[in-house]
C-alpha atoms as a PDB file:
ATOM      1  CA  UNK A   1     104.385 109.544  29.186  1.00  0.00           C
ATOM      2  CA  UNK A   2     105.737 112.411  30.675  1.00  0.00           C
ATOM      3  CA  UNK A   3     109.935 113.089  31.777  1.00  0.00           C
ATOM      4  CA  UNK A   4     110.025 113.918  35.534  1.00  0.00           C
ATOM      5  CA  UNK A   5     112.160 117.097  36.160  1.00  0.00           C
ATOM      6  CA  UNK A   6     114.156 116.351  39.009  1.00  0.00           C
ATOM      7  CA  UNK A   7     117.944 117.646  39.869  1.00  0.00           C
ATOM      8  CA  UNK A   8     119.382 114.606  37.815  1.00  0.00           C
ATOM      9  CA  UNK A   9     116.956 115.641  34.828  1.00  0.00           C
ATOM     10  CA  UNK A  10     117.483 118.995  34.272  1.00  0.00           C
ATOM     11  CA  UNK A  11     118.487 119.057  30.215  1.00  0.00           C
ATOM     12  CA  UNK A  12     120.088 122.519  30.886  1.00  0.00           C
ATOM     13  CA  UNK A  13     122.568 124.172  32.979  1.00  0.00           C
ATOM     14  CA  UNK A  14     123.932 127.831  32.838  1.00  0.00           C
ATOM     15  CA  UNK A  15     127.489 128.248  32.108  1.00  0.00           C
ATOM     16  CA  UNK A  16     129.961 129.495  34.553  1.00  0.00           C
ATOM     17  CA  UNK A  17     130.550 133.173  34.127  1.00  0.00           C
ATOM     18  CA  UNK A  18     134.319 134.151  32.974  1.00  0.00           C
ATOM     19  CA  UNK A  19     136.365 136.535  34.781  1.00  0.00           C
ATOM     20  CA  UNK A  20     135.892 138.832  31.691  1.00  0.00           C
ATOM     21  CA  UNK A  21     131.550 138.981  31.975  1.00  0.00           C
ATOM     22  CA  UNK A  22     129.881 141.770  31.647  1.00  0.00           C
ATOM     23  CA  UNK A  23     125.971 142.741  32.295  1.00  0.00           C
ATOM     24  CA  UNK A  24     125.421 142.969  28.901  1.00  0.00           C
ATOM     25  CA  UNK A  25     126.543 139.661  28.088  1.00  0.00           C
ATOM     26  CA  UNK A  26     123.047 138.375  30.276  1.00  0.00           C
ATOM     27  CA  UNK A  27     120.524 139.582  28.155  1.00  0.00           C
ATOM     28  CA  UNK A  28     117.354 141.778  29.053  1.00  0.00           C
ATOM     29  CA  UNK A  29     114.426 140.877  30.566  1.00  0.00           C
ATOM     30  CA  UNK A  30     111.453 143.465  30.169  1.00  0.00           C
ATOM     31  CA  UNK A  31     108.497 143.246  32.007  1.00  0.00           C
ATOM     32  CA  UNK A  32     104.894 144.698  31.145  1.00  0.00           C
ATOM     33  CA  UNK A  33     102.077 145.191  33.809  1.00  0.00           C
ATOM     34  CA  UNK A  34     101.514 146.640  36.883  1.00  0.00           C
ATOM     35  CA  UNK A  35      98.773 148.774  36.996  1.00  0.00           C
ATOM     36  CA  UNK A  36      97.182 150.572  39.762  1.00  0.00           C
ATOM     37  CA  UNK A  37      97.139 148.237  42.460  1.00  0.00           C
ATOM     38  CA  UNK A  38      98.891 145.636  41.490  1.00  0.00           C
ATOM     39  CA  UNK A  39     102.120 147.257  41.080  1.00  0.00           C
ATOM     40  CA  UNK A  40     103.651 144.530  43.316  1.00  0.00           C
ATOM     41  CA  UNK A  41     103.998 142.325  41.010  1.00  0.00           C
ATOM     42  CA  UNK A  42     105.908 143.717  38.243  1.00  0.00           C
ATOM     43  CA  UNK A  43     107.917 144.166  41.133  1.00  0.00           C
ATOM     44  CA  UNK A  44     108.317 140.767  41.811  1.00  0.00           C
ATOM     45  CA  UNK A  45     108.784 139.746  38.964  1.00  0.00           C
ATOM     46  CA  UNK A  46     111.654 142.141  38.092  1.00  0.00           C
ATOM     47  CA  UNK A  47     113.527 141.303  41.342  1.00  0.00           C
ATOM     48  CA  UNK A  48     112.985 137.540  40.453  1.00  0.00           C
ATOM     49  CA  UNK A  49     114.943 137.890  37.193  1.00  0.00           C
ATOM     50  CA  UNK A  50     117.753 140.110  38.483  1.00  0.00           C
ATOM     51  CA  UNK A  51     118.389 137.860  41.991  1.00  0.00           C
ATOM     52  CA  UNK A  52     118.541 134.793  38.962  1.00  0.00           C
ATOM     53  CA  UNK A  53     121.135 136.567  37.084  1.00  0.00           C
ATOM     54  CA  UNK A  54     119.484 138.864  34.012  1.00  0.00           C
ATOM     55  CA  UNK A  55     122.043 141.289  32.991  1.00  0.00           C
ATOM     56  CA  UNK A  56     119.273 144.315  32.361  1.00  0.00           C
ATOM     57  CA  UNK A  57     115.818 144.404  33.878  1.00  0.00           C
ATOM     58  CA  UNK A  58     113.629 146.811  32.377  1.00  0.00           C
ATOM     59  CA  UNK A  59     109.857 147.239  34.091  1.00  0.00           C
ATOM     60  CA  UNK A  60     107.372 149.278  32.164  1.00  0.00           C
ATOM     61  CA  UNK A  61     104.444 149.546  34.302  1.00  0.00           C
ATOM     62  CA  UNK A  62     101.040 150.268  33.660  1.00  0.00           C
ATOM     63  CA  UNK A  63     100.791 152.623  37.163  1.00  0.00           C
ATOM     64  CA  UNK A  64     102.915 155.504  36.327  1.00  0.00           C
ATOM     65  CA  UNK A  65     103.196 156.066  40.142  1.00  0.00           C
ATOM     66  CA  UNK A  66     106.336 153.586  40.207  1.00  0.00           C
ATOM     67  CA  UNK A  67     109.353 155.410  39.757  1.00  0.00           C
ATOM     68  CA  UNK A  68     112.020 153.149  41.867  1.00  0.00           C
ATOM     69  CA  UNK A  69     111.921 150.259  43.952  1.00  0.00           C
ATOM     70  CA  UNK A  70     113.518 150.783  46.960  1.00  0.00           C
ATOM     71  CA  UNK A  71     114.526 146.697  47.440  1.00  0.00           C
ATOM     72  CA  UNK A  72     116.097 146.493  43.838  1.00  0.00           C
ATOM     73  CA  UNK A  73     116.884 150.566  42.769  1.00  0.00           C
ATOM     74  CA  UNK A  74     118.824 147.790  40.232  1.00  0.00           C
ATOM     75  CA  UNK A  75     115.224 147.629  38.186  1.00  0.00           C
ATOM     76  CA  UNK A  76     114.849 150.281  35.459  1.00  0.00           C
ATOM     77  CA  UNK A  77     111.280 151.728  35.557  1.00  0.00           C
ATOM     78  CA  UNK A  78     109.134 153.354  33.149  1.00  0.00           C
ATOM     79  CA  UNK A  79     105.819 154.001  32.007  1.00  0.00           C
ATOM     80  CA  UNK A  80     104.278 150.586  29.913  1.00  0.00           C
ATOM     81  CA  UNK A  81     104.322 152.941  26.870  1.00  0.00           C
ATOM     82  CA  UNK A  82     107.907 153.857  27.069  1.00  0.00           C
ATOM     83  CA  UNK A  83     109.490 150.553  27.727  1.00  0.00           C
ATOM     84  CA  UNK A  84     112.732 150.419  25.448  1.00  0.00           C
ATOM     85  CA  UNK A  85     113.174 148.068  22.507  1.00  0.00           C
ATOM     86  CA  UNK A  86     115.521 144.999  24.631  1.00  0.00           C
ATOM     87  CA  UNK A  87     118.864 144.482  23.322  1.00  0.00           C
ATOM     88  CA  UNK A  88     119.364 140.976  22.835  1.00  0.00           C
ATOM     89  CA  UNK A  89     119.488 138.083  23.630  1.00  0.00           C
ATOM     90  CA  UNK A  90     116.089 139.019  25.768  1.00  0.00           C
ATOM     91  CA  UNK A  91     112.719 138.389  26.698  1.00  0.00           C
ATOM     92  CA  UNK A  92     109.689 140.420  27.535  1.00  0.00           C
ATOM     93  CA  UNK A  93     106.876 139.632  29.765  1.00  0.00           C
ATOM     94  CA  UNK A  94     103.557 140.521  29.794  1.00  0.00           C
ATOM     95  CA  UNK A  95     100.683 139.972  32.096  1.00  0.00           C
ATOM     96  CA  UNK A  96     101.852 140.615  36.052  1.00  0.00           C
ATOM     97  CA  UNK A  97      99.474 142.803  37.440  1.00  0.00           C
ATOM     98  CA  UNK A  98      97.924 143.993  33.930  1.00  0.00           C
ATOM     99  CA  UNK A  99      94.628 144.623  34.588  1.00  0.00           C
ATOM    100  CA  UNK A 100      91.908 144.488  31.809  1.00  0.00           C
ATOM    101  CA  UNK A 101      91.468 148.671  30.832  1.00  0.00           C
ATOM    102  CA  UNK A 102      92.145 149.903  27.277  1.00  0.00           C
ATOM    103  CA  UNK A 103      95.771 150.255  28.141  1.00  0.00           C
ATOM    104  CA  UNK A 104      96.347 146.902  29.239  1.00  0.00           C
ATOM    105  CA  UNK A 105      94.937 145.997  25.834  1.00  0.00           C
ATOM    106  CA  UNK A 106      97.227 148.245  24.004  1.00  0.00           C
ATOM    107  CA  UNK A 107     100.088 146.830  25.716  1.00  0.00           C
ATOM    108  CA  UNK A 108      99.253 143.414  25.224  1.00  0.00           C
ATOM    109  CA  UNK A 109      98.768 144.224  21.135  1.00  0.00           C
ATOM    110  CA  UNK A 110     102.260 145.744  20.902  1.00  0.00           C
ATOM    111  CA  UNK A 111     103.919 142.814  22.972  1.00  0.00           C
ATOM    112  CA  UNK A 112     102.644 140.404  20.532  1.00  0.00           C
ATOM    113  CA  UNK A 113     104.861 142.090  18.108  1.00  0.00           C
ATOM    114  CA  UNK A 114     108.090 142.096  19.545  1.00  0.00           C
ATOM    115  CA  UNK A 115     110.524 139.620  17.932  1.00  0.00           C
ATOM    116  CA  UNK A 116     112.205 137.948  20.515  1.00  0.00           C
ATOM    117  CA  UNK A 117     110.937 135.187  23.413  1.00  0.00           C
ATOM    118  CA  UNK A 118     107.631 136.096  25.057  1.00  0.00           C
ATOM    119  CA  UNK A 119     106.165 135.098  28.024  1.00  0.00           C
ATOM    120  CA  UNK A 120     102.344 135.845  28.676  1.00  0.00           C
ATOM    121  CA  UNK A 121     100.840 135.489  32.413  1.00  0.00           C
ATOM    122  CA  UNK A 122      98.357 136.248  34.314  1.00  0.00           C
ATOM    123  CA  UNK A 123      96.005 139.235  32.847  1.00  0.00           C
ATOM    124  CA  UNK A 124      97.572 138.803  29.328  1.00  0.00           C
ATOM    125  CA  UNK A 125      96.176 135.094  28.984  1.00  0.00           C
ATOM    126  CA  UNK A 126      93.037 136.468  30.202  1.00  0.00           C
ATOM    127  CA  UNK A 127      93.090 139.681  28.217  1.00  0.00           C
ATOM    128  CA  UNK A 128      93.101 136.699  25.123  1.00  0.00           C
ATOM    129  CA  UNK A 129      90.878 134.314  26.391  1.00  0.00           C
ATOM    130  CA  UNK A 130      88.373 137.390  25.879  1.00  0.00           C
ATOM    131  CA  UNK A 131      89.465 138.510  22.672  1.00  0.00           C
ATOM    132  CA  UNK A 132      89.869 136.562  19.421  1.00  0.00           C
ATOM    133  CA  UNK A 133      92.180 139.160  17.831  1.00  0.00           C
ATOM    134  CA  UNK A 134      94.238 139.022  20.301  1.00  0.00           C
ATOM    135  CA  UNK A 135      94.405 134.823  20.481  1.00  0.00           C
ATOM    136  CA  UNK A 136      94.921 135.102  16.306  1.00  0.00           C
ATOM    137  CA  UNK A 137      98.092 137.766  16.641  1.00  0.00           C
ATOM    138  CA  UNK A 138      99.422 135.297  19.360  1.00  0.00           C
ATOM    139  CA  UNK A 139      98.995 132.489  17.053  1.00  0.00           C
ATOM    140  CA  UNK A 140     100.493 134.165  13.690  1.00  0.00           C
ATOM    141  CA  UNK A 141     103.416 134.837  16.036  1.00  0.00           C
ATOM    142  CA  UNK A 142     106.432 133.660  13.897  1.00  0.00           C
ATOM    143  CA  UNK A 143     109.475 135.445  14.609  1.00  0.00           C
ATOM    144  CA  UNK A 144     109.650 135.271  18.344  1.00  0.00           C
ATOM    145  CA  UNK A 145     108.917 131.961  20.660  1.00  0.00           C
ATOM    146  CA  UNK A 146     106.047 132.226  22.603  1.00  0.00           C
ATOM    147  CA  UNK A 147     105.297 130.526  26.345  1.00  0.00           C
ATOM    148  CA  UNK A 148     102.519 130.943  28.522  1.00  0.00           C
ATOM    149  CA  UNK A 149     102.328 130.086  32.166  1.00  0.00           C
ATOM    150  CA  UNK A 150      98.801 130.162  33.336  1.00  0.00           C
ATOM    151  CA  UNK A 151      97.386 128.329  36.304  1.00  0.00           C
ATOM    152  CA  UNK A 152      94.308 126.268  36.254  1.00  0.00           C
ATOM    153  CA  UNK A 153      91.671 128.765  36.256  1.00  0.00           C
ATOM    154  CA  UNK A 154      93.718 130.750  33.476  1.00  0.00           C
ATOM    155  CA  UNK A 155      93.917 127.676  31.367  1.00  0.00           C
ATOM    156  CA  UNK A 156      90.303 127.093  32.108  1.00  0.00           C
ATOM    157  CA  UNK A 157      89.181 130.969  30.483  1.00  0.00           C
ATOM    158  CA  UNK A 158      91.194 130.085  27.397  1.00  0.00           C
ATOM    159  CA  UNK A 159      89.757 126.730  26.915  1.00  0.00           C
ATOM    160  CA  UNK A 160      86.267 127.795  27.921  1.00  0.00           C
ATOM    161  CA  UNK A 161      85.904 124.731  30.078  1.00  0.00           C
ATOM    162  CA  UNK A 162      85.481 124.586  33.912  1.00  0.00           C
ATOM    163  CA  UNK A 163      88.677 124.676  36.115  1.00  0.00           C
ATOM    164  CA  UNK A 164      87.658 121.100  37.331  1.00  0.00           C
ATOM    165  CA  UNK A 165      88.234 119.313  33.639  1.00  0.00           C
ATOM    166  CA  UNK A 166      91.459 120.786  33.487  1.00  0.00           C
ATOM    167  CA  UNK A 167      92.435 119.527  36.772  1.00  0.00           C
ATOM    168  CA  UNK A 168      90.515 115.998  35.945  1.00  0.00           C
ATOM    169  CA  UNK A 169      92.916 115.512  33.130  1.00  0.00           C
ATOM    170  CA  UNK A 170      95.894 118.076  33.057  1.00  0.00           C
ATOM    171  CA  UNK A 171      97.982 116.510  30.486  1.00  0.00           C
ATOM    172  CA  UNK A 172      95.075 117.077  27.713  1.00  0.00           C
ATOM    173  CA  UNK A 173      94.421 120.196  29.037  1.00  0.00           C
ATOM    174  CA  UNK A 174      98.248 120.988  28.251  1.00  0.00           C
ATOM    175  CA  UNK A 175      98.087 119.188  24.837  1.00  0.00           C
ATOM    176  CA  UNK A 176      94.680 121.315  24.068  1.00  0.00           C
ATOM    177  CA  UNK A 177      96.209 124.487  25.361  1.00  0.00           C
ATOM    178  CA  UNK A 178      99.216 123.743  22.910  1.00  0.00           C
ATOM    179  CA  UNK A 179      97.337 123.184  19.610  1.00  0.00           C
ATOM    180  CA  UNK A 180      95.028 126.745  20.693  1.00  0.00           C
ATOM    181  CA  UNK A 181      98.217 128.526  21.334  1.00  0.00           C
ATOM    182  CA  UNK A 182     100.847 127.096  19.394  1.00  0.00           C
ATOM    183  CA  UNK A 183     103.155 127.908  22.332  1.00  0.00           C
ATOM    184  CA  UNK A 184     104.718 126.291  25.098  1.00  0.00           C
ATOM    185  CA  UNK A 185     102.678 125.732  27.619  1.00  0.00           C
ATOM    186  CA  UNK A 186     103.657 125.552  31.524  1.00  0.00           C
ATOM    187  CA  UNK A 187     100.233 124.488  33.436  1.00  0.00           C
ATOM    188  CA  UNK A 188     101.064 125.480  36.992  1.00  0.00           C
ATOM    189  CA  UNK A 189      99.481 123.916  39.750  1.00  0.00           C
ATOM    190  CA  UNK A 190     100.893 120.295  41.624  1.00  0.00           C
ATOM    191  CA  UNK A 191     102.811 118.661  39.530  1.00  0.00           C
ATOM    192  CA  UNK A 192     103.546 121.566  36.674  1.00  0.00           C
ATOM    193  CA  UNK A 193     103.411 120.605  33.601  1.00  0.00           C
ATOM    194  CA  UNK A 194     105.587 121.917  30.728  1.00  0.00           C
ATOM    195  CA  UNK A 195     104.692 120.973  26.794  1.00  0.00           C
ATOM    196  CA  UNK A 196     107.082 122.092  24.002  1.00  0.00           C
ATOM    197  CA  UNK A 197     104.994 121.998  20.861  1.00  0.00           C
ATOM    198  CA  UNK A 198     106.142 118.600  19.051  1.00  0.00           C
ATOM    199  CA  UNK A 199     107.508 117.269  22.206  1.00  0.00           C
ATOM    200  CA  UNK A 200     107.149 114.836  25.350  1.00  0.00           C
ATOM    201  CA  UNK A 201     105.814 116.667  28.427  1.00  0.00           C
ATOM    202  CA  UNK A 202     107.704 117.416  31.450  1.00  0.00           C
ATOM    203  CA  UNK A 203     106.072 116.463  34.940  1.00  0.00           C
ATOM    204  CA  UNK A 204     107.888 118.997  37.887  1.00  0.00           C
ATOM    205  CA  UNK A 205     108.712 116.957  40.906  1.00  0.00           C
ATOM    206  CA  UNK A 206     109.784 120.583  43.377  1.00  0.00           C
ATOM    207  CA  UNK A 207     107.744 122.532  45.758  1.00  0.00           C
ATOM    208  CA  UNK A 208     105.241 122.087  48.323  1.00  0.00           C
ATOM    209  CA  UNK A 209     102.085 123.427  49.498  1.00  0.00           C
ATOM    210  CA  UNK A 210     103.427 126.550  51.365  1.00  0.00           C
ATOM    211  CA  UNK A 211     103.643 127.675  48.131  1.00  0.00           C
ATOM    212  CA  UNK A 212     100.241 128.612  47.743  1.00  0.00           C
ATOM    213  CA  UNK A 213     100.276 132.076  47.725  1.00  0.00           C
ATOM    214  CA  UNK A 214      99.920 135.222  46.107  1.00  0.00           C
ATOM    215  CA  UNK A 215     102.818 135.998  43.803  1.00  0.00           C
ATOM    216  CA  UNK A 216     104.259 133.060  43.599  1.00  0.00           C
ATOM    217  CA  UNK A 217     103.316 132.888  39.761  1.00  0.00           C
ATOM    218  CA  UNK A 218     105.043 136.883  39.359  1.00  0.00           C
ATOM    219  CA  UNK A 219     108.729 135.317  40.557  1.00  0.00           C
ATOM    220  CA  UNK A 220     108.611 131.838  38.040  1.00  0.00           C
ATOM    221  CA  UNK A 221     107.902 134.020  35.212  1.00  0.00           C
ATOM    222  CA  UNK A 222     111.094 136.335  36.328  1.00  0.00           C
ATOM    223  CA  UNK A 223     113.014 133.279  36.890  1.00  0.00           C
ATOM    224  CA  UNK A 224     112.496 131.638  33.111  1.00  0.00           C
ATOM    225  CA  UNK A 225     112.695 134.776  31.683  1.00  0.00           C
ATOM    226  CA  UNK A 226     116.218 135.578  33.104  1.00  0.00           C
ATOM    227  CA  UNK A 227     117.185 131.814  31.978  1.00  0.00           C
ATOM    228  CA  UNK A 228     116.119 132.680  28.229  1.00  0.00           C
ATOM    229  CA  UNK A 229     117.961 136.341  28.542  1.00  0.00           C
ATOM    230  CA  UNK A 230     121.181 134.505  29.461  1.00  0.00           C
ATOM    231  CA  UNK A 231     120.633 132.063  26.217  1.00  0.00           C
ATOM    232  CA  UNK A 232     118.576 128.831  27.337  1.00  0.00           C
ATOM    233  CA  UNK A 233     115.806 128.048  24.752  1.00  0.00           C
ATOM    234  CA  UNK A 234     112.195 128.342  25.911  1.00  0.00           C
ATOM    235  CA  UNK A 235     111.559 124.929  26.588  1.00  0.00           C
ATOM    236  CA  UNK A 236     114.643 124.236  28.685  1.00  0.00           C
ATOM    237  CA  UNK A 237     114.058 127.788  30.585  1.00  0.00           C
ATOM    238  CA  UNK A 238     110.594 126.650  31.538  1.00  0.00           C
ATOM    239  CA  UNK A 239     111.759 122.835  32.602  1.00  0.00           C
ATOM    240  CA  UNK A 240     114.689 124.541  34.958  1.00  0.00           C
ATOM    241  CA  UNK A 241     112.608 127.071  35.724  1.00  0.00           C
ATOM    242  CA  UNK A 242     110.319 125.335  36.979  1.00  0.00           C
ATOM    243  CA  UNK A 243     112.250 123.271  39.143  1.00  0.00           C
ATOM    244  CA  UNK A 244     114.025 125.782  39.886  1.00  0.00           C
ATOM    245  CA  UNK A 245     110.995 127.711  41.959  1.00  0.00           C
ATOM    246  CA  UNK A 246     109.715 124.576  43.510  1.00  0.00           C
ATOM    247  CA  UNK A 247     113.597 123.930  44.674  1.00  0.00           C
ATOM    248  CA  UNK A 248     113.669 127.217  46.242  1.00  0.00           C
ATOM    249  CA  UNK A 249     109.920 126.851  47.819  1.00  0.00           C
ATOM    250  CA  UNK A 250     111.041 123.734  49.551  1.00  0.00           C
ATOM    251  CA  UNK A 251     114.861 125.129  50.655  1.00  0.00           C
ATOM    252  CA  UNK A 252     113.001 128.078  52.007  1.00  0.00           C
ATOM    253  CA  UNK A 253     110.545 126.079  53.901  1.00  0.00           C
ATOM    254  CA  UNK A 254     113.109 123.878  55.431  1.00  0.00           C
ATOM    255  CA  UNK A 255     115.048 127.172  56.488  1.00  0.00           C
ATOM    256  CA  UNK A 256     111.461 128.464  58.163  1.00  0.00           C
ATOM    257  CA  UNK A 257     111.071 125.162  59.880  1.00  0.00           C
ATOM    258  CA  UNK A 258     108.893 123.049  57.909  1.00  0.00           C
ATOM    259  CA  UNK A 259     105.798 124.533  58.911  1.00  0.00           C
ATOM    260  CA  UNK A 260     103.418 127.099  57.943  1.00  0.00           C
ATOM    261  CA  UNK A 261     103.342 129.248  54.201  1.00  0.00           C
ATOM    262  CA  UNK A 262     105.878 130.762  52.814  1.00  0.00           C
ATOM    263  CA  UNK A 263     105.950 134.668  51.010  1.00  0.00           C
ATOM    264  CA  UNK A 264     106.883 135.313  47.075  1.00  0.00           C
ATOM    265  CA  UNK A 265     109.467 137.359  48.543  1.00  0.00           C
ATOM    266  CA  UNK A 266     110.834 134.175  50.001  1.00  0.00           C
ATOM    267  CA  UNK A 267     111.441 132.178  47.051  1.00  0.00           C
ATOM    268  CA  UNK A 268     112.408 134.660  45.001  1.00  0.00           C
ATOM    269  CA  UNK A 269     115.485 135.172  47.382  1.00  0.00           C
ATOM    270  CA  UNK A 270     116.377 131.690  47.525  1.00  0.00           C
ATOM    271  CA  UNK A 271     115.994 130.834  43.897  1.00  0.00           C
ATOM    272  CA  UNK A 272     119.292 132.984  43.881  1.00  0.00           C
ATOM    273  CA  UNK A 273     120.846 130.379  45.903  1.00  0.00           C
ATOM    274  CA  UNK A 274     119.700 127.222  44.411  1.00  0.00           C
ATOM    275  CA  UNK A 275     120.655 128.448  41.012  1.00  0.00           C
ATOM    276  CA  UNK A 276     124.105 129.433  42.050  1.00  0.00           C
ATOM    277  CA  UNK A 277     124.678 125.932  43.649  1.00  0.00           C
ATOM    278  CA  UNK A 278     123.791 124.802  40.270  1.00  0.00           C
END
């Protein structure tokens, strides 16, 4: 049976900062993807995890186009190939706004090297559900935890089923994603789901239906991946992360009115908020 992750659930909390913090003290959060396009969503994703508190923020983008972002000059941009070695504690995401050319591919590879936390979305999970080297190097992975955060079609392409038997029984699509993977899984979608291999699944009880729109899944994976920089483990990242979005999709709403959708751009600004109150 799965835990409900509600306010009164949450099995982490961040620590208050001391008067003595400094940025490296947060951890790094890099962030692989963007190519031509789609550079909006490394974007997002990079403002996601500095508004929720990651001390460095490191974007190595696939378009070598982006130089600076003029909302967050904060981010430090360079080309996917040049993208520093973190300094830890960290994670690195891959996926945003990847594409599927060679050097997506060649990203990808070297990601599922690095030796810290990693967090594959969007293009990356389907980058492996189309290649079998690339699902074996993500399940050797040993020295670094792994999570991904696909949505139902995503977890459909890995399983090679249809996106209607995941959503006719999500919790074994989670368990079967798990045993594929060996990762921690966070099914997006109503109700998210987060599985912890060896664990009891979570069941998110946030968000709303205004939330149904395009990169939305960009600012969660900024928002765990600043939680695990600044020292929560994967599965507790994920489980506040989680809530964490669909807390700041339904404060954001409320703000707007109560009607209508709601931007990525949105959220991602109010996550700030609901994790400071925290």
């Amino acid at each position: 049976m799965a835990r409900t992750i509600s306010l009164t659930t949450l099995p982490a909390r961040l620590p208050p900062r001391t008067s003595e913090s400094h940025k490296g003290d947060f951890g790094a959060v890099g962030i692989l993807g963007g190519a031509p396009g789609m550079a909006g969503a490394v974007l997002l994703a990079g403002r996601a995890a500095l508004y929720c508190g990651a001390g460095r923020v490191y974007v190595g983008a696939l378009d070598e186009r982006l130089a600076v972002d003029p909302l967050c000059p904060e981010l430090m941009i360079v080309a996917a190939e040049a993208l520093p070695a973190l300094p830890g504690p960290a994670c690195l995401i891959a996926g945003p706004g990847m594409g599927n050319a060679s050097s997506a591919h060649r990203a990808l590879s070297r990601a599922l090297l690095v030796e810290h936390p990693l967090l594959l979305d969007a293009d990356a999970l389907n980058l492996i559900a189309g290649d079998a080297e690339l699902l074996a190097m993500l399940q050797a992975r040993s020295a670094g935890a792994s999570l991904l955060t696909p949505h139902p079609g995503e977890a459909a392409r890995l399983l090679g089923v249809e996106i209607s038997d995941i959503q006719r029984d999500r919790n074994g699509a989670i368990q079967r994603l798990v045993e594929l993977t060996g990762a921690t899984i966070v099914l997006k979608g109503h109700a998210t789901l987060v599985l912890q291999p060896g664990q009891i699944p979570w069941c998110n009880s946030s968000g709303n239906p205004a939330m149904a729109a395009p990169g939305m899944g960009d600012v969660l994976t900024g928002i765990i991946a600043a939680l695990i920089a600044q020292g929560m483990s994967v599965e507790h990242a994920a489980v506040v992360g989680v809530w964490l979005h669909g807390q700041a999709g339904d404060e954001a709403l409320a703000v707007s009115g109560g009607q209508g959708m709601l931007t990525a751009s949105e959220v991602s600004m109010q996550a700030r908020s609901v994790l400071a109150h925290l």
